[in-house]
N, C-alpha and C. Protein backbone atom coordinates (compact mmCIF):
# COMPACT_ATOMS: atom_id res chain seq x y z
N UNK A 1 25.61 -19.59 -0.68
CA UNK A 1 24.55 -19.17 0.20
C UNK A 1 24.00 -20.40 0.93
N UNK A 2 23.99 -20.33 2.01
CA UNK A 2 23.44 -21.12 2.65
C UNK A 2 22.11 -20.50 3.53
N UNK A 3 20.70 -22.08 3.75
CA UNK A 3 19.30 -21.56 4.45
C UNK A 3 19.73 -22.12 5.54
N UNK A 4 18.79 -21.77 6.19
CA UNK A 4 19.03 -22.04 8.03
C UNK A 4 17.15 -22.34 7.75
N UNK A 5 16.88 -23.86 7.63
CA UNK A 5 15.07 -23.92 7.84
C UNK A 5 14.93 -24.05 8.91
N UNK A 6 15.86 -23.83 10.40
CA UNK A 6 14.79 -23.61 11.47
C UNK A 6 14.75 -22.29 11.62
N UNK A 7 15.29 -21.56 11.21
CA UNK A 7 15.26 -19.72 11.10
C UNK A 7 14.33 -19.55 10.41
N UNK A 8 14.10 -20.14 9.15
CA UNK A 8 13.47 -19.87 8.27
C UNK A 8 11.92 -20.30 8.81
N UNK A 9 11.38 -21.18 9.47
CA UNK A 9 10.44 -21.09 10.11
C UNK A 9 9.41 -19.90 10.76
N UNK A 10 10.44 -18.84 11.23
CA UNK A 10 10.19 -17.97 11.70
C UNK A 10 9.39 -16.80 11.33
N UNK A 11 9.31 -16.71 9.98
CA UNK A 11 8.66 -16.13 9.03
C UNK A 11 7.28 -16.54 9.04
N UNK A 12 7.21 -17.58 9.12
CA UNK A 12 5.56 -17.87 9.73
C UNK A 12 4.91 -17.38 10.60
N UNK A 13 5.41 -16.35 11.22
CA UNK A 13 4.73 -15.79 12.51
C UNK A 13 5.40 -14.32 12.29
N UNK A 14 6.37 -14.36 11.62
CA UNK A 14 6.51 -12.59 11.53
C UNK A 14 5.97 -12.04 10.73
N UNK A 15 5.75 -12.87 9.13
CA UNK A 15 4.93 -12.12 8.33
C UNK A 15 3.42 -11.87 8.52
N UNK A 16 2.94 -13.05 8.59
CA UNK A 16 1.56 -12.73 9.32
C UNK A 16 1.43 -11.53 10.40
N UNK A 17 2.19 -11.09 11.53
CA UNK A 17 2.49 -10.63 12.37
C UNK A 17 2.19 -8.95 11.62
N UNK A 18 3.33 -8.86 11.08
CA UNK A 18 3.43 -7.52 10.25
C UNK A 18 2.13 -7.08 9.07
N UNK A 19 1.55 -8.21 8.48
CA UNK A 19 0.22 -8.41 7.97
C UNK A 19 -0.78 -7.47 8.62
N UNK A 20 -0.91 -7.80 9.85
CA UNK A 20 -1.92 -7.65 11.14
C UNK A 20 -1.43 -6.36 10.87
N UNK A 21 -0.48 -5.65 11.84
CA UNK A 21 0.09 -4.72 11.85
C UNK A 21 -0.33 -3.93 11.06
N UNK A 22 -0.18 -4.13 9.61
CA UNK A 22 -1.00 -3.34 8.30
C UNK A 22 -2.06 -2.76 8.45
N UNK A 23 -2.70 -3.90 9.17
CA UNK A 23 -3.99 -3.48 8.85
C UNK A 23 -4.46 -1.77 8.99
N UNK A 24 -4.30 -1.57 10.38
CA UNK A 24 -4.96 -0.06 10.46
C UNK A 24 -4.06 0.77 9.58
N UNK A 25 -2.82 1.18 9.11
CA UNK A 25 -2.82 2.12 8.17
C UNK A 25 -2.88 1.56 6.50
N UNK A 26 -3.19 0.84 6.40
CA UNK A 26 -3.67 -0.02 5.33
C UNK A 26 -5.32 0.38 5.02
N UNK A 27 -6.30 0.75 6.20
CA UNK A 27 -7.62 1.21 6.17
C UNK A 27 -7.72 2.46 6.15
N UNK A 28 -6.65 3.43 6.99
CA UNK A 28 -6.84 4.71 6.50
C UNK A 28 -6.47 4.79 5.48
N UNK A 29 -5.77 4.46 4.58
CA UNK A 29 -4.65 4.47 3.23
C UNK A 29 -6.66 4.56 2.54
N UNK A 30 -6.85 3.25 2.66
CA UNK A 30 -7.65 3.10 1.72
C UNK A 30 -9.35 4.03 1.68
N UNK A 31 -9.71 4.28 3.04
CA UNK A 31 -10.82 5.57 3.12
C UNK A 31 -9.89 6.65 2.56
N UNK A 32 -9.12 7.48 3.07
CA UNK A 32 -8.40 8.31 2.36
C UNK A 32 -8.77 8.69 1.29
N UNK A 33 -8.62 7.81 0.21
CA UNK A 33 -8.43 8.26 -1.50
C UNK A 33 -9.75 8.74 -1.74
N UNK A 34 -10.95 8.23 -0.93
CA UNK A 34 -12.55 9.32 -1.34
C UNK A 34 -12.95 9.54 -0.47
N UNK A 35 -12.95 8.75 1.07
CA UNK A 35 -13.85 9.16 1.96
C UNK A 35 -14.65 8.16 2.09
N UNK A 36 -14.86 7.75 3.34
CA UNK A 36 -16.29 6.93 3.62
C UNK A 36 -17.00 6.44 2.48
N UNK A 37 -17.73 7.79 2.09
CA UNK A 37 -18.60 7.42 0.98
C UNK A 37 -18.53 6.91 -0.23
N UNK A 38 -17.09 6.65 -0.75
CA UNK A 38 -16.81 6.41 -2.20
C UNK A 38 -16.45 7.54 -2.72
N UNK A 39 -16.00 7.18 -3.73
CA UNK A 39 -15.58 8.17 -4.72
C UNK A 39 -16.90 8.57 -5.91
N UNK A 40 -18.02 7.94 -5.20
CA UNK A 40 -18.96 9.24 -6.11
C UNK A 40 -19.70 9.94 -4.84
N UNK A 41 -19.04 9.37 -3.82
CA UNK A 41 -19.76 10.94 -2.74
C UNK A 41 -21.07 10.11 -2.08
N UNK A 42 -21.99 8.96 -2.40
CA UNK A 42 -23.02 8.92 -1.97
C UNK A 42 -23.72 9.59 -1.54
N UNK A 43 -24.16 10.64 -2.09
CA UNK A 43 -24.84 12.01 -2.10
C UNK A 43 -24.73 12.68 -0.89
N UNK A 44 -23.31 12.33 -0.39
CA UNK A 44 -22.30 13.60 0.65
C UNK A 44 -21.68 14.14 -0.01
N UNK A 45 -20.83 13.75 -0.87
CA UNK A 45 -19.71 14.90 -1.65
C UNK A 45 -18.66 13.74 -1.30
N UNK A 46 -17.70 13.59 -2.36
CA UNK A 46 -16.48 13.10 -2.03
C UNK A 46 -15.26 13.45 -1.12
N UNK A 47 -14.76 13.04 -0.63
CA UNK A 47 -14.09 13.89 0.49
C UNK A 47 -12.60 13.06 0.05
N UNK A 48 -11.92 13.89 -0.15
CA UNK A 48 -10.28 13.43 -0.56
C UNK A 48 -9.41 14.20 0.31
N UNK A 49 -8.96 12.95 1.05
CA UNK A 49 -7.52 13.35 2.06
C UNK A 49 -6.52 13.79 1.07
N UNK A 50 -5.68 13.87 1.87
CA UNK A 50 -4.34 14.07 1.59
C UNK A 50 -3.62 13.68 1.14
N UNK A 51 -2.88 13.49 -0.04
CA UNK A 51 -2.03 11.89 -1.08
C UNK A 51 -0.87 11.79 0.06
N UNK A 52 -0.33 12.57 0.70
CA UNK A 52 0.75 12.27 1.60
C UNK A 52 0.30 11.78 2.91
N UNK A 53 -0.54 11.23 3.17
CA UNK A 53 -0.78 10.23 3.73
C UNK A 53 -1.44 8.85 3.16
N UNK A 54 -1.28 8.87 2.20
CA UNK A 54 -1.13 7.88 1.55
C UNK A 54 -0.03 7.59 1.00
N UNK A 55 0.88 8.11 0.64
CA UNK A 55 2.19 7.93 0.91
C UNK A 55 2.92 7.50 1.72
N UNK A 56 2.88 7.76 3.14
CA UNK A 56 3.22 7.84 4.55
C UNK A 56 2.63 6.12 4.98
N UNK A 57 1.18 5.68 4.99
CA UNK A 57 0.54 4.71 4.92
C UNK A 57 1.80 3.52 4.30
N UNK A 58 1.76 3.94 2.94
CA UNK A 58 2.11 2.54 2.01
C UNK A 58 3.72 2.76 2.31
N UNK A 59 4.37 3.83 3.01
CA UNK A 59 6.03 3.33 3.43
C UNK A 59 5.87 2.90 5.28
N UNK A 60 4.99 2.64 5.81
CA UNK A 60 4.53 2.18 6.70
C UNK A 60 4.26 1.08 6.79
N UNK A 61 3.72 0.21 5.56
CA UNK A 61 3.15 -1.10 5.39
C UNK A 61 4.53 -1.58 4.82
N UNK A 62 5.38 -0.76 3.71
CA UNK A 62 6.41 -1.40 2.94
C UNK A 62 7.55 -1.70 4.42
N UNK A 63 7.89 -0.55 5.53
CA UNK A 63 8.62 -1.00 6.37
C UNK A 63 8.46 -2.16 6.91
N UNK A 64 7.60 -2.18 7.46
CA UNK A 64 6.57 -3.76 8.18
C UNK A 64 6.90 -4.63 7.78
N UNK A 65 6.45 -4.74 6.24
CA UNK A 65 7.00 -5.67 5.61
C UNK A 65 8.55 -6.54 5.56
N UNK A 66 9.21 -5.10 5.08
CA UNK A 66 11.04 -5.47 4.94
C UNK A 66 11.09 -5.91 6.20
N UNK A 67 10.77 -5.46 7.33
CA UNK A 67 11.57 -5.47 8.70
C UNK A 67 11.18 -7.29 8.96
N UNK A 68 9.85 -7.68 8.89
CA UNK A 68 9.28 -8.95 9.07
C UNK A 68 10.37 -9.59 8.24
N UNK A 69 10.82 -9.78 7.21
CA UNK A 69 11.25 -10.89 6.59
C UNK A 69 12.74 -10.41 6.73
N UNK A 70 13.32 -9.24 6.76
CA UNK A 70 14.44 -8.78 6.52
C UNK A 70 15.33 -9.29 8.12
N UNK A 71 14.81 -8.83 9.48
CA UNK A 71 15.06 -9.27 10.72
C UNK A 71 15.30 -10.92 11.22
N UNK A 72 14.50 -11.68 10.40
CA UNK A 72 15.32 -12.93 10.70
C UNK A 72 16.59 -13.61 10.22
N UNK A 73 17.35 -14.25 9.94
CA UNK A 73 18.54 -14.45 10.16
C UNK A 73 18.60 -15.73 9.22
N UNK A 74 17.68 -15.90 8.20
CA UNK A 74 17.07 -17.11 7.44
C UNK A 74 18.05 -17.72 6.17
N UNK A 75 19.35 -17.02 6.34
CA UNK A 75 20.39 -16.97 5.02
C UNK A 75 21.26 -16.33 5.55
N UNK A 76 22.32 -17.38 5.13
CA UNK A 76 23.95 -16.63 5.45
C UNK A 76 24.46 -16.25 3.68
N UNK A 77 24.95 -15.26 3.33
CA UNK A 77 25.38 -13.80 4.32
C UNK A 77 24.15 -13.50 4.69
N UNK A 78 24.07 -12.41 5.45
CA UNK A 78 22.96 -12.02 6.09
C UNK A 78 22.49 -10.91 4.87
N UNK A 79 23.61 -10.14 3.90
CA UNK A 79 22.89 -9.38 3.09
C UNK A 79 21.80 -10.39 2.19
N UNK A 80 21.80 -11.56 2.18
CA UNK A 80 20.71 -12.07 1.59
C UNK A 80 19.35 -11.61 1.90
N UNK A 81 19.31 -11.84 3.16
CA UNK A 81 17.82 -11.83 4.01
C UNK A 81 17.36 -10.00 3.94
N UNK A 82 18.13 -9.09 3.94
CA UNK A 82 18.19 -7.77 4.62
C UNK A 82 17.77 -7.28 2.98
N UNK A 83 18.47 -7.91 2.08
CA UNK A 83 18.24 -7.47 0.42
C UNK A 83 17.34 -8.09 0.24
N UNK A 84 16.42 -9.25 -0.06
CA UNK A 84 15.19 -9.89 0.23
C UNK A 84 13.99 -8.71 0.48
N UNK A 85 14.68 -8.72 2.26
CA UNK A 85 13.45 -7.78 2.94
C UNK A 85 13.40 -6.42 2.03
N UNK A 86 14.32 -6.04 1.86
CA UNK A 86 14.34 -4.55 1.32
C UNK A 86 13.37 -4.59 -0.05
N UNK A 87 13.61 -5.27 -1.06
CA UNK A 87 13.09 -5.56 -2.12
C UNK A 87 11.86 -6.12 -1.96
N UNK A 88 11.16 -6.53 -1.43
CA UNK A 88 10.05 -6.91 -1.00
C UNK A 88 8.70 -5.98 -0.35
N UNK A 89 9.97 -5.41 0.49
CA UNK A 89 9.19 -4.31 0.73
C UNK A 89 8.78 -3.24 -0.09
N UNK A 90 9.71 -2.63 -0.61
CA UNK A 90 9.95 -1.52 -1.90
C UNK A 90 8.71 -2.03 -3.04
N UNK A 91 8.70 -3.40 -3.41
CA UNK A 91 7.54 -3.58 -4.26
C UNK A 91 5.78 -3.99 -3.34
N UNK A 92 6.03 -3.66 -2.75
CA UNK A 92 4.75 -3.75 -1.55
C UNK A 92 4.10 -2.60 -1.64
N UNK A 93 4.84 -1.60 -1.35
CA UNK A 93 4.80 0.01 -1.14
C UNK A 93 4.66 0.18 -2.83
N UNK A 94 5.33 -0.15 -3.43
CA UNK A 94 4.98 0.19 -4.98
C UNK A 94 3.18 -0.16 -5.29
N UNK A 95 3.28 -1.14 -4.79
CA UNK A 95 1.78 -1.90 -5.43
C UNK A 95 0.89 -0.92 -4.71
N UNK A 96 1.09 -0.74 -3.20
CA UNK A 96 -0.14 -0.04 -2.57
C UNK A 96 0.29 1.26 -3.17
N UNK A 97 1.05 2.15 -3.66
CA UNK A 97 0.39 3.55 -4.21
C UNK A 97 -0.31 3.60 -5.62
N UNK A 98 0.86 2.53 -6.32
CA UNK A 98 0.04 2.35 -7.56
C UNK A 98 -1.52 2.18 -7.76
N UNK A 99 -1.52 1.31 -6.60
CA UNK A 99 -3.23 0.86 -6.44
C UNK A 99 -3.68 1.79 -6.06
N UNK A 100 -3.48 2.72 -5.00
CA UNK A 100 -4.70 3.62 -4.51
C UNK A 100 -4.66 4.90 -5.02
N UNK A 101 -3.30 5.52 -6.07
CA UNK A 101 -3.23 6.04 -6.62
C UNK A 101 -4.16 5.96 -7.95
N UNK A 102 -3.65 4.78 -8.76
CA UNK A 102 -4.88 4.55 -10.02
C UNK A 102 -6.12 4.34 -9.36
N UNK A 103 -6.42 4.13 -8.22
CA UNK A 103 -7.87 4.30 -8.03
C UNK A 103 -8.57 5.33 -7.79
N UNK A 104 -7.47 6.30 -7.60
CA UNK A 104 -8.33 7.84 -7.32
C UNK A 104 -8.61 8.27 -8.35
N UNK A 105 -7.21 8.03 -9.28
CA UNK A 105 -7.11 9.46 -10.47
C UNK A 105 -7.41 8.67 -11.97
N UNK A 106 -8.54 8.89 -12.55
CA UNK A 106 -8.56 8.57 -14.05
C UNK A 106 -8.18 9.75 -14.91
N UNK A 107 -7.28 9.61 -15.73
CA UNK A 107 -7.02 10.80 -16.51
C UNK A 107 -7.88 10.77 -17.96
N UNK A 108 -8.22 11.56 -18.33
CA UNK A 108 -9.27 12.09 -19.36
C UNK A 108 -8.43 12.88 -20.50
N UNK A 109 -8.86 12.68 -21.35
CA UNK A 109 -8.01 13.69 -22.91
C UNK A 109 -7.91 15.06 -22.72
N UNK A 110 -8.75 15.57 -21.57
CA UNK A 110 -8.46 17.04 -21.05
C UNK A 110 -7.97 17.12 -20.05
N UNK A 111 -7.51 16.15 -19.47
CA UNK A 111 -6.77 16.52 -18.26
C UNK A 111 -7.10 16.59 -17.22
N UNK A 112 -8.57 16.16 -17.08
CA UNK A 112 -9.35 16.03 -16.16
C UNK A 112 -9.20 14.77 -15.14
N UNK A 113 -9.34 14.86 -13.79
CA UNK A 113 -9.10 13.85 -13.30
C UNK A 113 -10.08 13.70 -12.14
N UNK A 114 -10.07 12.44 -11.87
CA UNK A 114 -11.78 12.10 -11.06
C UNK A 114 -11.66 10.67 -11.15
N UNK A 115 -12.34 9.87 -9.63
CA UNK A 115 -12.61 8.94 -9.39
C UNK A 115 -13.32 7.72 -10.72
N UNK A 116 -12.81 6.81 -10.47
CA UNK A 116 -13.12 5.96 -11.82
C UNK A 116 -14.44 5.57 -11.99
N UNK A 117 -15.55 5.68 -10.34
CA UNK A 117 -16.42 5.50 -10.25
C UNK A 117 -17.77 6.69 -10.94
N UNK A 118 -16.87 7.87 -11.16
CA UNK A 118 -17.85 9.32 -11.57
C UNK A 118 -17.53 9.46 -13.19
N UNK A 119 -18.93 9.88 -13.82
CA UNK A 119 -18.91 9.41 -14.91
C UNK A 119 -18.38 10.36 -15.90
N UNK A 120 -17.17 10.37 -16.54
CA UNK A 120 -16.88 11.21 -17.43
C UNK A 120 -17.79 12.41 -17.75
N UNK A 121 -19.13 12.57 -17.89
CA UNK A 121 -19.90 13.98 -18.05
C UNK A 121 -20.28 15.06 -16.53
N UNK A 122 -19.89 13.94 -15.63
CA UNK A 122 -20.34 14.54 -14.35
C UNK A 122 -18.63 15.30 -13.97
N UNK A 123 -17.81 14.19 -14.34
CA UNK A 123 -16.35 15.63 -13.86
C UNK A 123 -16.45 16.67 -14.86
N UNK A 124 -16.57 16.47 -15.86
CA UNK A 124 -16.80 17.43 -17.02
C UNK A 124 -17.70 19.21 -16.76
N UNK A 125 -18.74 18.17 -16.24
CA UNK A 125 -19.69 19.45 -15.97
C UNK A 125 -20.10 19.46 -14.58
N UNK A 126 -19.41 19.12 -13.58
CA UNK A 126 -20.12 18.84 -12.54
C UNK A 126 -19.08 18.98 -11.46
């Protein structure tokens, strides 16, 4: 395997690049899971989107990702760079559902499930 460091340079401006990029479905991703208000509602009510757009979000950010590091040309063979990006991405997208996933749903000995912020007697009875 051979690097190419003036290719490899390039990554300095694509990842950041794709970073940026994130951002806006990276912010709906993250209102999404309660709503504006949090996940105890700030005495609006919690408001929970849709998990498939949060889904949609975090293979949005994971593409971004692969494509930024995967598109430059930073390693011969080129499956280096393209397997890199891919894997990189794939655990990107892992982390953001895991994360906004465990942040919605606490599971309870009954099966109950509710924001980590609402207090076990309030999903209970409430």
């Amino acid at each position: 395997m051979q690097f190419r460091p003036l290719l490899l340079l390039h990554l300095l401006w694509t990842i950041p690049l794709a970073v940026a990029a994130s951002a806006l479905p990276f912010i709906y991703g993250a209102i999404n899971i309660c709503g504006v208000s949090g996940c105890t509602g700030g005495g609006f009510g919690v408001s929970y989107g849709p998990e498939a757009a949060n889904w949609a979000c975090a293979i949005v950010i994971a593409l971004l990702v692969s494509v930024a590091i995967g598109a430059i040309p930073w390693a011969t063979p080129h499956r280096v760079h393209l397997a890199t990006g891919a894997i990189v991405g794939f655990v990107v997208g892992a982390v953001l559902i895991a994360g906004w996933l465990g942040s919605k749903y606490e599971h309870y000995p009954a099966g109950i499930k509710c924001c980590p912020a609402v207090s076990r007697a309030a999903c209970e009875y409430g």
